[in-house]
Protein backbone atom coordinates (compact mmCIF):
# COMPACT_ATOMS: atom_id res chain seq x y z
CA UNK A 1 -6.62 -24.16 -10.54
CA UNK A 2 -4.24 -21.41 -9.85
CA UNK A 3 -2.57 -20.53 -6.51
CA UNK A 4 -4.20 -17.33 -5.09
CA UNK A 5 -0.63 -16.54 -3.28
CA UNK A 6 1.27 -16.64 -6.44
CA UNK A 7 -0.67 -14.20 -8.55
CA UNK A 8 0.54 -10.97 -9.00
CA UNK A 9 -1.70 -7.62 -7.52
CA UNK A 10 -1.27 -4.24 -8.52
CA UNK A 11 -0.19 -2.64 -5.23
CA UNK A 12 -1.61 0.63 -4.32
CA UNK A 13 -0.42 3.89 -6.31
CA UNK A 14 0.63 6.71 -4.04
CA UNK A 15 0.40 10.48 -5.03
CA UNK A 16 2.98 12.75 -3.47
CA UNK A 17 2.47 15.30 -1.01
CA UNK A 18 6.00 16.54 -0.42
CA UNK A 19 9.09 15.10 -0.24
CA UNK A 20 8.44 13.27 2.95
CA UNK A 21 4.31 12.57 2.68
CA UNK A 22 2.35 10.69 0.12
CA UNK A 23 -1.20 9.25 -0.01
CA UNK A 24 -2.05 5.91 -0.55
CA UNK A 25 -4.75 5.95 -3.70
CA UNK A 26 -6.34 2.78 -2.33
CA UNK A 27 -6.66 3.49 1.33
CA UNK A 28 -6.28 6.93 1.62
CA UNK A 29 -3.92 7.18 4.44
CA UNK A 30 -1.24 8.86 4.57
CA UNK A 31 2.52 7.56 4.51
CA UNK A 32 5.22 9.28 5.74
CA UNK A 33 9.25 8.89 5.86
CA UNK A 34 10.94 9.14 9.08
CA UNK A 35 15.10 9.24 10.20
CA UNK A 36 14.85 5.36 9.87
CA UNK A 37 12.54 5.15 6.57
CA UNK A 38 13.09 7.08 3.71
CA UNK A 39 9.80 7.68 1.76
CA UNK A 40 10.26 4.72 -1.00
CA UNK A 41 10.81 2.58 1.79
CA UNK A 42 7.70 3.40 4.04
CA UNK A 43 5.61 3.00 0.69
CA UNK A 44 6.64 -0.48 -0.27
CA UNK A 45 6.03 -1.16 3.60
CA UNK A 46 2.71 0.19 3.40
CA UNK A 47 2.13 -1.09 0.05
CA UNK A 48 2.88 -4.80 1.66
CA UNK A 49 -0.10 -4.40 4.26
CA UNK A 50 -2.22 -2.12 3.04
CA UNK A 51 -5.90 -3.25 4.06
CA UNK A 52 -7.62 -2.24 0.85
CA UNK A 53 -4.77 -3.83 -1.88
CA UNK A 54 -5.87 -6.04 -4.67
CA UNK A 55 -5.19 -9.20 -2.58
CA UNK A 56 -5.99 -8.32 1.14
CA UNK A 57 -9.31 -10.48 2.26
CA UNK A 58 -10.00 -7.80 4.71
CA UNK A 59 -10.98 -5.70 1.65
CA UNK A 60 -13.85 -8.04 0.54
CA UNK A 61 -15.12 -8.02 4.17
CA UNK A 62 -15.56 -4.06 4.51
CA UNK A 63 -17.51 -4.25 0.94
């Protein structure tokens, strides 16, 4: 039987906005960069606790 934690999920795509703004593709929300967070960084944050991601059991609940 494998591990559930170990698998690998897509995580969520984001579409640019602007330099500083994207849009998460699996939540919708929008991401942005601040002085402490440049834009890469806020998405892979995001990305990591993102409600609707692949993995999250939150996301089976809302369906």
């Amino acid at each position: 039987m494998s591990d559930p934690q170990s698998e690998s999920f897509p995580s969520p795509t984001f579409t640019r906005k602007s330099e500083t703004e994207s849009i998460c593709m699996s939540c919708f929300n929008t991401v942005r960069a601040d002085r402490y967070a440049a834009l890469e960084e806020a998405e892979d944050i995001h990305a990591d606790v993102c409600l609707m991601r692949a993995s999250s059991p939150v996301r089976y609940a809302l369906l």
